[in-house]
Protein backbone atom coordinates (compact mmCIF):
# COMPACT_ATOMS: atom_id res chain seq x y z
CA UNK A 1 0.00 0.00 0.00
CA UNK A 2 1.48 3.09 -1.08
CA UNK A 3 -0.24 5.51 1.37
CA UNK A 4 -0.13 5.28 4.91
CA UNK A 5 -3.98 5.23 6.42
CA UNK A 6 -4.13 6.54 9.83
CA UNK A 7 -7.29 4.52 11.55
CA UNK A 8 -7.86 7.19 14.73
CA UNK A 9 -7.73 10.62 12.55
CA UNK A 10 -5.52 12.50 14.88
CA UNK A 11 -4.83 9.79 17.73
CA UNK A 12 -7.41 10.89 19.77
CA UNK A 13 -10.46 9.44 20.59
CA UNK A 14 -11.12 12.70 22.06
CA UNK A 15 -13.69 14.58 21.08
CA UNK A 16 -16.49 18.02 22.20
CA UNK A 17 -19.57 16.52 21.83
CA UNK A 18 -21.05 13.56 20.85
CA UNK A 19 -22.12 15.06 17.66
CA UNK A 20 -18.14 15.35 17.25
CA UNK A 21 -18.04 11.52 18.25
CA UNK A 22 -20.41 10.19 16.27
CA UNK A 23 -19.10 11.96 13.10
CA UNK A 24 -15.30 10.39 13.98
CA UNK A 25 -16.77 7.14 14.28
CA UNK A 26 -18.44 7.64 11.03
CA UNK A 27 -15.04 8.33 9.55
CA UNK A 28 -13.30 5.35 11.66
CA UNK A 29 -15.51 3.40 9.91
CA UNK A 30 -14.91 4.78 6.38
CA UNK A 31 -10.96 4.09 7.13
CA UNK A 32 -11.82 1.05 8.40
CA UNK A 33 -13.57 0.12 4.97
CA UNK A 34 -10.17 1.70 2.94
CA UNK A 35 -7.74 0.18 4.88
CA UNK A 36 -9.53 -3.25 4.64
CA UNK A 37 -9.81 -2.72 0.93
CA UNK A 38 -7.29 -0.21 -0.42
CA UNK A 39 -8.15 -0.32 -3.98
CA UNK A 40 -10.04 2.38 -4.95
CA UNK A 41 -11.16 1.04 -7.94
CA UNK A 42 -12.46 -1.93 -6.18
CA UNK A 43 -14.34 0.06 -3.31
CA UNK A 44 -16.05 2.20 -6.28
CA UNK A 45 -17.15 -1.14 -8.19
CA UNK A 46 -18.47 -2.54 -4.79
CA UNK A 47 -20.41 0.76 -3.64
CA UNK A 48 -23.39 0.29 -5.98
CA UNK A 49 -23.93 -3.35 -4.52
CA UNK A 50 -23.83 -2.44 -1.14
CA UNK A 51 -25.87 0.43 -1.72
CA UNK A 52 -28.82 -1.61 -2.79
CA UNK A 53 -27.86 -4.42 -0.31
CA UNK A 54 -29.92 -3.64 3.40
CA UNK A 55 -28.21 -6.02 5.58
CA UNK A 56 -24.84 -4.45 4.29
CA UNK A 57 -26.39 -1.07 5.05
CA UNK A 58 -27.39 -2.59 8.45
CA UNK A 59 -23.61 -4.21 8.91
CA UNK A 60 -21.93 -0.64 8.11
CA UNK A 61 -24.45 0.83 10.77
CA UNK A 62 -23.39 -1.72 13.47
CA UNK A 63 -19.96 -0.76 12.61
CA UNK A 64 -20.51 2.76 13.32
CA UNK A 65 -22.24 2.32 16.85
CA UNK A 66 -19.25 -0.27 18.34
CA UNK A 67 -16.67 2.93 17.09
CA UNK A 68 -19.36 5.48 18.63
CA UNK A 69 -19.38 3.14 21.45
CA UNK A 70 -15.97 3.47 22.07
CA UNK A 71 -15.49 7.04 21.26
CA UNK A 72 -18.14 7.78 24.13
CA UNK A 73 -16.70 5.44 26.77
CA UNK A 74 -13.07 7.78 26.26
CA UNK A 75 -15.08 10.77 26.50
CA UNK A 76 -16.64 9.61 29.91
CA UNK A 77 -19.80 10.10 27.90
CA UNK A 78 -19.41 13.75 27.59
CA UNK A 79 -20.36 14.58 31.23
């Protein structure tokens, strides 16, 4: 892989507000996705399948809460 993929943008789990948590999980999981599959080409031929696919729509959203998840048990959940 020619480009190095960092999978916690900045280190930190660290974040304001759980608006600010939820959209770093959102882009944990998006790395996630290219640094399981670094072909672009490939993740653009895929993203009209899964698109159409609910249970892979469903599977992406699980993804997203277990990162959220996380991202909210290192904030202390924001109290």
């Amino acid at each position: 892989m020619s480009e190095q993929i960092q999978l916690i943008p900045g280190n930190s789990l660290i974040t304001e507000t759980p608006e600010e948590g939820r959209l770093l999980a959102v882009k944990m999981a998006r790395l996630n996705i290219k640094f399981t599959q670094p072909d672009a080409a490939v993740r653009e031929r895929l993203r009209p399948i899964y698109a159409e696919d609910a249970a892979m729509l469903i599977a992406i959203g699980q993804v997203v809460a277990i990162e959220f998840a996380t991202i909210a048990a290192a904030n202390d959940y924001w109290n």
